[in-house]
N, C-alpha and C. Protein backbone atom coordinates (compact mmCIF):
# COMPACT_ATOMS: atom_id res chain seq x y z
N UNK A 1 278.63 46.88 191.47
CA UNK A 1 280.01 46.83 191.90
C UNK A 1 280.79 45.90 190.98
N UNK A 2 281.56 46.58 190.62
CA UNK A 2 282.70 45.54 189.57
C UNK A 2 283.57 44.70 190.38
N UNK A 3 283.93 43.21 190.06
CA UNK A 3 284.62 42.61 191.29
C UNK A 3 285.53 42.34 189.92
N UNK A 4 287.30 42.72 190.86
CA UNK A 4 288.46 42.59 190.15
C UNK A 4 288.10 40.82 189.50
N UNK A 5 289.51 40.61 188.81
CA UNK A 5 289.55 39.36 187.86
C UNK A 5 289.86 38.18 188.82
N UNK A 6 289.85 37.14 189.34
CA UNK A 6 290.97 36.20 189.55
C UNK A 6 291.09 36.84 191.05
N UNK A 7 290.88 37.60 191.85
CA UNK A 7 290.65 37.94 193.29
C UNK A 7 291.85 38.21 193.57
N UNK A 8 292.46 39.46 192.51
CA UNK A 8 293.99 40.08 192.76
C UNK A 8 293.92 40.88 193.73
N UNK A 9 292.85 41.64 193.70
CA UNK A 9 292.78 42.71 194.26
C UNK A 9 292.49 44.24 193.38
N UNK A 10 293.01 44.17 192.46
CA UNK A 10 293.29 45.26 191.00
C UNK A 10 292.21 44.85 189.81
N UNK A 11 291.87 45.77 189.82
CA UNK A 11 290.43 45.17 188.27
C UNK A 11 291.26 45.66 186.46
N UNK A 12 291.49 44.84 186.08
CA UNK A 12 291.50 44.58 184.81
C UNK A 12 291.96 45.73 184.05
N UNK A 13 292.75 45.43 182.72
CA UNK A 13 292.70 46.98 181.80
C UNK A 13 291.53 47.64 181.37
N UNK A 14 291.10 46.50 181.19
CA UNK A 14 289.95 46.68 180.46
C UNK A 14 288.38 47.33 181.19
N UNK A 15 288.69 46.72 182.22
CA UNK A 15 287.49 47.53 183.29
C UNK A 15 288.15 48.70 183.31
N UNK A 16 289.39 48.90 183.55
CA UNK A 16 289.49 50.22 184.49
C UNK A 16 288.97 51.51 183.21
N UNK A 17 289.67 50.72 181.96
CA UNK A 17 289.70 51.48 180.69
C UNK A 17 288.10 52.06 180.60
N UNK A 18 287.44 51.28 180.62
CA UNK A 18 285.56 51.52 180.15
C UNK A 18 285.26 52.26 181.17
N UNK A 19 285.55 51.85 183.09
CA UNK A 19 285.12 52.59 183.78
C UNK A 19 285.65 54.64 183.58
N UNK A 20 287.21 54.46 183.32
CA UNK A 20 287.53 55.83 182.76
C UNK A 20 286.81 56.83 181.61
N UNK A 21 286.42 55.75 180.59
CA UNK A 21 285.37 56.60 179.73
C UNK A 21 284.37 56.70 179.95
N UNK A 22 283.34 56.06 181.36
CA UNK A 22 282.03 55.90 181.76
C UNK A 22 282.14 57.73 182.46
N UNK A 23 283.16 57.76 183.45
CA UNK A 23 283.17 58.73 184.51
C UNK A 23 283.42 60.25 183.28
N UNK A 24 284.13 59.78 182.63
CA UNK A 24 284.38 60.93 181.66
C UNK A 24 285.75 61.31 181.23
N UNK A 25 286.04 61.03 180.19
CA UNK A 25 287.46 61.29 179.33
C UNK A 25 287.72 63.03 179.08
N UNK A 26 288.78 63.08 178.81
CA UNK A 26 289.17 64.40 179.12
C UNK A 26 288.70 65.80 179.59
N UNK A 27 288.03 64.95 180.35
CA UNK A 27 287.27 65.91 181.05
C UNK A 27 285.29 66.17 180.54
N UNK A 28 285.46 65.37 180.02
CA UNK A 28 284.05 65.79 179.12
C UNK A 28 282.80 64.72 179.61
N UNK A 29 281.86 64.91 179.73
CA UNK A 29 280.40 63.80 179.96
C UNK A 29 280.60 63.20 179.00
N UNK A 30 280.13 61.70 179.01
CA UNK A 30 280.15 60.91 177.59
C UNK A 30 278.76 60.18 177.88
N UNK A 31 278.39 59.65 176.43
CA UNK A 31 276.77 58.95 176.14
C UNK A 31 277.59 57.97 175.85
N UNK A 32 277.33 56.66 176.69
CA UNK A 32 277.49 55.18 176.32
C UNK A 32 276.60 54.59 175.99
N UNK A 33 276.94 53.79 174.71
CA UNK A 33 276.06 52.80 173.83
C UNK A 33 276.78 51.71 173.52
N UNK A 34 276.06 50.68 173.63
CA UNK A 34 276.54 48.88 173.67
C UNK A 34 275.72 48.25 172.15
N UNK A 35 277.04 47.88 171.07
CA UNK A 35 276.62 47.20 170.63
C UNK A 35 277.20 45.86 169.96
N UNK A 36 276.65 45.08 169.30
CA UNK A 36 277.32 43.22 169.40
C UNK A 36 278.24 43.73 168.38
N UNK A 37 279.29 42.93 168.13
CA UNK A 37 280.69 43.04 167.44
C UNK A 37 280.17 42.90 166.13
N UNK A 38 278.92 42.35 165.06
CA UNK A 38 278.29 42.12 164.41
C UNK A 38 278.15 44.09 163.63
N UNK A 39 277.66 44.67 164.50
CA UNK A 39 277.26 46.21 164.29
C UNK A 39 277.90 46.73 163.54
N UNK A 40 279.88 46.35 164.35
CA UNK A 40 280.64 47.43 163.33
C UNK A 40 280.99 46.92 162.32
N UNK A 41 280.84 48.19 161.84
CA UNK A 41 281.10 48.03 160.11
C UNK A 41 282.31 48.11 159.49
N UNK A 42 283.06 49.19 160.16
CA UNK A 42 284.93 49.38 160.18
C UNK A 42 284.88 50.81 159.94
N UNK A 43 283.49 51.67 159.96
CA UNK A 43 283.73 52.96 159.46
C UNK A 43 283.63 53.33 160.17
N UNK A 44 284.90 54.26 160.62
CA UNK A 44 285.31 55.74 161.89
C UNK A 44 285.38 56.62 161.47
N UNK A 45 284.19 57.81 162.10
CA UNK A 45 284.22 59.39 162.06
C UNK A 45 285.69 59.53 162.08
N UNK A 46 285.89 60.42 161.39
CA UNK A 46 287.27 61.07 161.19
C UNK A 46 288.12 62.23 162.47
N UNK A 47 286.84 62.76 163.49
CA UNK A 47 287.44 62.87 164.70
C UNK A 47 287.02 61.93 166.16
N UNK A 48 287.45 60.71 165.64
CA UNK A 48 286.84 59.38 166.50
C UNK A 48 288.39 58.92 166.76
N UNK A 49 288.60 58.14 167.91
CA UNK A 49 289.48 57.56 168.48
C UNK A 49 289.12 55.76 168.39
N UNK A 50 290.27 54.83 167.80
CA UNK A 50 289.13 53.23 168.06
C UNK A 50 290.33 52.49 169.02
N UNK A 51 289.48 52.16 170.02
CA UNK A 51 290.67 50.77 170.78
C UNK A 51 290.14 49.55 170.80
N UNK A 52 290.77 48.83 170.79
CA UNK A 52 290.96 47.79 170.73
C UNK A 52 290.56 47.06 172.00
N UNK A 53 290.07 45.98 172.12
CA UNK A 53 290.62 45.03 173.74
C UNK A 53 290.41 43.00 172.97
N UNK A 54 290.85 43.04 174.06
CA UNK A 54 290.92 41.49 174.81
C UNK A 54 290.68 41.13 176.03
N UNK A 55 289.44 41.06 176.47
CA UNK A 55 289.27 40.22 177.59
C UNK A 55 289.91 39.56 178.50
N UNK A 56 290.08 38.39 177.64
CA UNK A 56 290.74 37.34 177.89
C UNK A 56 292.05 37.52 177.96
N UNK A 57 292.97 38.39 177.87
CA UNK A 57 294.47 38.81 177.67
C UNK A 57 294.36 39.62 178.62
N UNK A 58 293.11 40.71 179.20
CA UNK A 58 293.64 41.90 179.57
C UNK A 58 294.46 43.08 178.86
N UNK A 59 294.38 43.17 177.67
CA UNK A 59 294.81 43.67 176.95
C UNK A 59 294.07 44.84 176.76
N UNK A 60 294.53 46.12 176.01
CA UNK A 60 293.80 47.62 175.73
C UNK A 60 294.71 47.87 174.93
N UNK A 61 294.13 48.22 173.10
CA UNK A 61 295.80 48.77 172.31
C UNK A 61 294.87 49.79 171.35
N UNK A 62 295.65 50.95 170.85
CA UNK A 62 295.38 51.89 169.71
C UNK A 62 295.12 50.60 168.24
N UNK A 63 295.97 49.59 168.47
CA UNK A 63 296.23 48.73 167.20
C UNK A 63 296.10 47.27 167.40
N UNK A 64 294.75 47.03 165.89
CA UNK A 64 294.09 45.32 166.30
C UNK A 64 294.68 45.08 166.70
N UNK A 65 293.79 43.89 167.68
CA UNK A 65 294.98 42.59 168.08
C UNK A 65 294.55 41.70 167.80
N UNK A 66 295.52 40.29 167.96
CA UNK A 66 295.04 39.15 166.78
C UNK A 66 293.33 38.72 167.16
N UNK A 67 293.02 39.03 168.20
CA UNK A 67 291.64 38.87 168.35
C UNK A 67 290.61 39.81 169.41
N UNK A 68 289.63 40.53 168.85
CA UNK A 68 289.16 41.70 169.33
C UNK A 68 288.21 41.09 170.34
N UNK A 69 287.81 41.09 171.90
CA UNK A 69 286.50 40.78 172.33
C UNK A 69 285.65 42.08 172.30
N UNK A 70 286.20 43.09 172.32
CA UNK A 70 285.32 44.56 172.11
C UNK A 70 286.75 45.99 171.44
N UNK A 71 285.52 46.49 170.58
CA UNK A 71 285.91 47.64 169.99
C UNK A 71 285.17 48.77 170.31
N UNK A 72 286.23 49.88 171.03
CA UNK A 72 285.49 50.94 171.47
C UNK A 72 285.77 52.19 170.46
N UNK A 73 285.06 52.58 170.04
CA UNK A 73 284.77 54.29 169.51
C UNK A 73 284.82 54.91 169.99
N UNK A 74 285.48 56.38 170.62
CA UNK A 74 285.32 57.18 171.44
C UNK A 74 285.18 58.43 170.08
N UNK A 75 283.92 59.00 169.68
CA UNK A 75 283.80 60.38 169.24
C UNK A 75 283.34 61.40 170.02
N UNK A 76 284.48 62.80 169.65
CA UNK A 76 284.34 64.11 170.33
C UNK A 76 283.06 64.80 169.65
N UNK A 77 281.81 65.19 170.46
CA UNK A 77 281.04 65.87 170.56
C UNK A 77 281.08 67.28 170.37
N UNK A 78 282.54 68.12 170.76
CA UNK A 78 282.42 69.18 171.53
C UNK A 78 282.40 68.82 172.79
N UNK A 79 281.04 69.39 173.34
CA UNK A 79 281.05 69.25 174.58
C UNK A 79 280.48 67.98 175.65
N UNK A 80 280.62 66.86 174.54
CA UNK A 80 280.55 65.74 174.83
C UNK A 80 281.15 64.48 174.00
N UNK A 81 281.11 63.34 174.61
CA UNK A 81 281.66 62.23 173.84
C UNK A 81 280.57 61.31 173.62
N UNK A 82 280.93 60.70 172.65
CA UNK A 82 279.59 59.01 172.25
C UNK A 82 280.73 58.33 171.83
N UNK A 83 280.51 57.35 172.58
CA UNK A 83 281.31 56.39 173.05
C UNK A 83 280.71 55.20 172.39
N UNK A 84 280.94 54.71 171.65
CA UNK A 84 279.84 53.49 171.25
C UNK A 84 281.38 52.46 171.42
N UNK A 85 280.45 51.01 172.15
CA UNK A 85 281.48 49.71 172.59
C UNK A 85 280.48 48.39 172.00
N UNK A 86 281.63 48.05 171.27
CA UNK A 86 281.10 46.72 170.14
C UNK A 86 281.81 45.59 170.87
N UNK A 87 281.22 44.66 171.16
CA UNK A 87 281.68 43.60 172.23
C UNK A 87 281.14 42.36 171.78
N UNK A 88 282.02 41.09 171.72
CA UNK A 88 281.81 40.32 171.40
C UNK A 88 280.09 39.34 172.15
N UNK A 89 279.76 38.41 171.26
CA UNK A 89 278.30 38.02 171.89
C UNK A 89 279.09 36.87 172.70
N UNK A 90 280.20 36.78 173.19
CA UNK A 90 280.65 35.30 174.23
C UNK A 90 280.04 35.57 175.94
């Protein structure tokens, strides 16, 4: 069970964001893989999607932000997605 931030009541961009690609993005099953922020290299498949986050901000953007706690990959499969999430070691 994910427990919201700060006991708002509402869970995070950032949860809701990961839980949306866990359940499945546009409709499609996705394979999630976790790896340390160390991994990425900066190279994106060319039909890959990359976002951005901040933790600590609550933040979710198409475009860096001054400081990344995880970078998600979302590549189209076809009839699936691989999702690989690079997350800071804090």
């Amino acid at each position: 069970m994910m427990i919201p931030p700060g006991g708002s009541g509402k869970m995070s961009k950032l949860a809701t964001f990961l839980m949306g690609l866990s359940y499945g993005f546009k409709g499609k099953p996705g394979i999630v893989k976790s790896h340390t922020m160390k991994e990425f290299n900066g190279k994106v498949p060319a039909n890959a999607k990359v976002y951005y986050a901040n933790k600590k901000l609550d933040a979710v953007s198409e475009k860096p932000l001054v400081y990344n706690t995880h970078i998600i990959v979302v590549q189209d499969q076809g009839d699936q997605l691989l999702v690989n999430i690079y997350k800071d070691e804090e």
